[in-house]
C-alpha atoms as a PDB file:
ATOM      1  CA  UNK A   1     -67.724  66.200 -32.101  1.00  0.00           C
ATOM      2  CA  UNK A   2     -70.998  67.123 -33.382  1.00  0.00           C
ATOM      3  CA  UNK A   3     -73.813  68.603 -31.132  1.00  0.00           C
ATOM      4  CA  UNK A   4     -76.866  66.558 -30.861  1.00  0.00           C
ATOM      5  CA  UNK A   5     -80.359  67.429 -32.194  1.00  0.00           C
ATOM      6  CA  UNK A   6     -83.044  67.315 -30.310  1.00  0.00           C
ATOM      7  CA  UNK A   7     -86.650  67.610 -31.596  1.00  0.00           C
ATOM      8  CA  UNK A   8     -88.477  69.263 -28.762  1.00  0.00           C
ATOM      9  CA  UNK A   9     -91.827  68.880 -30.463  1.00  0.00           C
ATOM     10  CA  UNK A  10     -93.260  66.276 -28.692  1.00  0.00           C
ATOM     11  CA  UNK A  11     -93.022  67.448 -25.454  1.00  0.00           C
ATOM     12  CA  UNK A  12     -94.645  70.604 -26.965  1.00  0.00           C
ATOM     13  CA  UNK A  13     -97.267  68.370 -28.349  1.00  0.00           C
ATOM     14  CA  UNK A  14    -100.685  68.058 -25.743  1.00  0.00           C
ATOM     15  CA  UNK A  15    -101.087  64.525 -28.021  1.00  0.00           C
ATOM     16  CA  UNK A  16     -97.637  63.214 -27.426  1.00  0.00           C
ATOM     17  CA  UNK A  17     -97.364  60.523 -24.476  1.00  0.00           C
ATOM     18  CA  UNK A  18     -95.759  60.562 -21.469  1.00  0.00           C
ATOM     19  CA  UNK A  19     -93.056  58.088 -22.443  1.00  0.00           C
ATOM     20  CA  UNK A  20     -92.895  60.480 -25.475  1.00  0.00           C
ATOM     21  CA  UNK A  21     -92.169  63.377 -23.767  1.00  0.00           C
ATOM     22  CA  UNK A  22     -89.768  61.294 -21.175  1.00  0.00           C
ATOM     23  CA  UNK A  23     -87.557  60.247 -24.204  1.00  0.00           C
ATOM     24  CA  UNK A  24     -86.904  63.971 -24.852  1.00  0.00           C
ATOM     25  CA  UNK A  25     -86.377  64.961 -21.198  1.00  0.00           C
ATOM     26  CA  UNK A  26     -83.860  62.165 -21.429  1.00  0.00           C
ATOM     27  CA  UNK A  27     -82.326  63.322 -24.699  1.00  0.00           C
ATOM     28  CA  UNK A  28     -81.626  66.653 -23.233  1.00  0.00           C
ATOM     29  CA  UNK A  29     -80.503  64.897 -20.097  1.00  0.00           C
ATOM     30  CA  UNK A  30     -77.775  63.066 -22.063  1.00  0.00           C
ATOM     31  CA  UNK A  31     -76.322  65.709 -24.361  1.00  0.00           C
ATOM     32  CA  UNK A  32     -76.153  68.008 -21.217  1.00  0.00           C
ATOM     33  CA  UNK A  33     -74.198  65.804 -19.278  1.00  0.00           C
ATOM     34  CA  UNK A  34     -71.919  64.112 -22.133  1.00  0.00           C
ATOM     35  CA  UNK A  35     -71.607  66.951 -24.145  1.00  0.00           C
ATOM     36  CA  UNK A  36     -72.474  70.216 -22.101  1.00  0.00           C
ATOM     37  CA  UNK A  37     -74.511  71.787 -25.533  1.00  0.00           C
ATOM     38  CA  UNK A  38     -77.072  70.854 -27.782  1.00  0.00           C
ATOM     39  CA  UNK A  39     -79.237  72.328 -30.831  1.00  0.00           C
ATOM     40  CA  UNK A  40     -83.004  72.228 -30.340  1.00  0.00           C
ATOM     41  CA  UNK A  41     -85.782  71.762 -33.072  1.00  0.00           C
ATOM     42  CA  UNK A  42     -89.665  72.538 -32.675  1.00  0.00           C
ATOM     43  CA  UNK A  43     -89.169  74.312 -30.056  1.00  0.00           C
ATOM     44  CA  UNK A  44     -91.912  76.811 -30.948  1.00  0.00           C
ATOM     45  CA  UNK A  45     -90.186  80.131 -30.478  1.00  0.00           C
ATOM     46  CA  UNK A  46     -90.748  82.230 -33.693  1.00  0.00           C
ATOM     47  CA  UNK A  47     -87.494  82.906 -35.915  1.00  0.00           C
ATOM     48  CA  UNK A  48     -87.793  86.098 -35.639  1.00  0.00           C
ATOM     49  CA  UNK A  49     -87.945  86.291 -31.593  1.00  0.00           C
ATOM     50  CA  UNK A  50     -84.879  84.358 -31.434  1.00  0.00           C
ATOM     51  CA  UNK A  51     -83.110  86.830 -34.504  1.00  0.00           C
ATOM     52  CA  UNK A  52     -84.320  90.071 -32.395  1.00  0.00           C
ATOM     53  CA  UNK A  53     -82.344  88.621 -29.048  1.00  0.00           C
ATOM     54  CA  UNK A  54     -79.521  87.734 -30.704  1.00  0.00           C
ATOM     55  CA  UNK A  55     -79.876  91.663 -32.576  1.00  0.00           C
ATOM     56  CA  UNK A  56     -80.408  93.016 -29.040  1.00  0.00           C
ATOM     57  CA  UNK A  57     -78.033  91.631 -27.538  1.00  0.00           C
ATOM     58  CA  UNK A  58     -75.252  92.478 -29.319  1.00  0.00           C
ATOM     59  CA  UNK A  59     -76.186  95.997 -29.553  1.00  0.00           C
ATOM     60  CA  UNK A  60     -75.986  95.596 -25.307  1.00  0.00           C
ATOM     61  CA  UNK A  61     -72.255  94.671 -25.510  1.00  0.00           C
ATOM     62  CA  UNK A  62     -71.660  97.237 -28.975  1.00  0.00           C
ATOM     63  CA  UNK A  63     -73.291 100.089 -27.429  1.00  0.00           C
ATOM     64  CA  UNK A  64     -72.448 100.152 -23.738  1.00  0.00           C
ATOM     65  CA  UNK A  65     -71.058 102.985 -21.999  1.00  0.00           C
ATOM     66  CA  UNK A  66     -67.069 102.306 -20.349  1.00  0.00           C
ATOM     67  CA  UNK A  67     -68.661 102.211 -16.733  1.00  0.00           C
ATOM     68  CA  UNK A  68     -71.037  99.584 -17.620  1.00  0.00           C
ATOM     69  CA  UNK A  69     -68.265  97.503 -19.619  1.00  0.00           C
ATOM     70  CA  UNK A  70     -66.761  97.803 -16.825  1.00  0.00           C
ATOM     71  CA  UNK A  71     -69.108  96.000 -15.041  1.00  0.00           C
ATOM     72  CA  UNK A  72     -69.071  93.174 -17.117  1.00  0.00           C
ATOM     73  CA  UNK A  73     -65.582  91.922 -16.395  1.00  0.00           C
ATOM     74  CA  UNK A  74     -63.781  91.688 -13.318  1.00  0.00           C
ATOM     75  CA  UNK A  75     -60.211  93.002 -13.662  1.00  0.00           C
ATOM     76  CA  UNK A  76     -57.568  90.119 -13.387  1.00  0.00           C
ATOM     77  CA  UNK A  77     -55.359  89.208 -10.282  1.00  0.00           C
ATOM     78  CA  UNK A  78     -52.703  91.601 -11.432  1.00  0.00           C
ATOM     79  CA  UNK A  79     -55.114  94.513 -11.509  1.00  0.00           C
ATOM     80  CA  UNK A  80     -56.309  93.951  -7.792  1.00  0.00           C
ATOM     81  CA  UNK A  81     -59.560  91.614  -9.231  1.00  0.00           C
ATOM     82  CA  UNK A  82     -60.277  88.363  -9.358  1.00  0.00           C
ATOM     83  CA  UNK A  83     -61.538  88.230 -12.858  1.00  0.00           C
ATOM     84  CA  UNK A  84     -64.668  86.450 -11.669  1.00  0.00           C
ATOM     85  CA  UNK A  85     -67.481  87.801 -13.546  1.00  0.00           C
ATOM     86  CA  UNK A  86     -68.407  85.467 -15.988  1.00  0.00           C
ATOM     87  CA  UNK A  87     -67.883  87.489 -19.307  1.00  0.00           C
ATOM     88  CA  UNK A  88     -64.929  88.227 -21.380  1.00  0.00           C
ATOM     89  CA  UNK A  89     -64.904  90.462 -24.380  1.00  0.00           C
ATOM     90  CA  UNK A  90     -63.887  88.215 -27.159  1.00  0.00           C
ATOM     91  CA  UNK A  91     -60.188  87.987 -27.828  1.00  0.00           C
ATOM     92  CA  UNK A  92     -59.671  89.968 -24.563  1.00  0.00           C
ATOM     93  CA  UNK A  93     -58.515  86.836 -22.784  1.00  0.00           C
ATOM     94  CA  UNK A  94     -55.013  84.303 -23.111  1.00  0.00           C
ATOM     95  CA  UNK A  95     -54.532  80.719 -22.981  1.00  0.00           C
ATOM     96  CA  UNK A  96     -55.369  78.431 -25.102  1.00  0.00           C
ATOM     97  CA  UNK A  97     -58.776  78.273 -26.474  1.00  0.00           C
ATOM     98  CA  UNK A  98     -59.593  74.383 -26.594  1.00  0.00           C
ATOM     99  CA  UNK A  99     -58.718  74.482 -22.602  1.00  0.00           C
ATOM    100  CA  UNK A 100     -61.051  76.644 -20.466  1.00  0.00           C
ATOM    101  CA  UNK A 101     -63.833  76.605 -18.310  1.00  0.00           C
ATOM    102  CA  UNK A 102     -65.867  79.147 -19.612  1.00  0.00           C
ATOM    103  CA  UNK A 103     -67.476  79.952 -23.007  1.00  0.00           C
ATOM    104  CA  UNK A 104     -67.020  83.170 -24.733  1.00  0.00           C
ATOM    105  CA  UNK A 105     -69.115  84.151 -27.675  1.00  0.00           C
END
């Protein structure tokens, strides 16, 4: 399954129309609901904004101390936890990948 597309642009644009701009709200609507993901175009956050988060936060999760990684994770059932925290280091996890309910990059 591919992820959809959406062009954000006109709802960015002050001359789009409202039934412009309600197509996209829909668009994002759909793919949210049917698919749970979804690229965005024209979005107008510079490249290189969205290249420094991605460059920050991986140095977060590279250069954290062990008490804040351990933060991050809950232990599991069999360490007295409930693993209910939301983030997993990647491979640090079992099961089979195409059925969770979580998303691990």
């Amino acid at each position: 399954m591919a992820l959809p597309v959406i062009d954000f642009g006109p709802f960015l644009d002050i001359s789009s129309s409202l039934q412009q701009k309600h197509h996209v709200a829909l668009e994002i609507d759909k793919a949210c609901r049917e698919v749970g993901f979804f690229y965005l175009k024209n979005h107008g956050v510079p490249s290189d904004l969205v290249a420094d988060l991605l460059t920050k936060t991986r140095e977060v999760f590279e250069t954290s101390t062990p008490e804040e990684k351990e933060c991050l994770a809950m232990k599991g059932s069999d360490e007295g936890g409930d693993s209910a925290r939301g983030w997993l280091k990647v491979k640090n996890e079992s099961g089979s990948h195409e059925v969770r309910g979580n998303m691990s990059f």
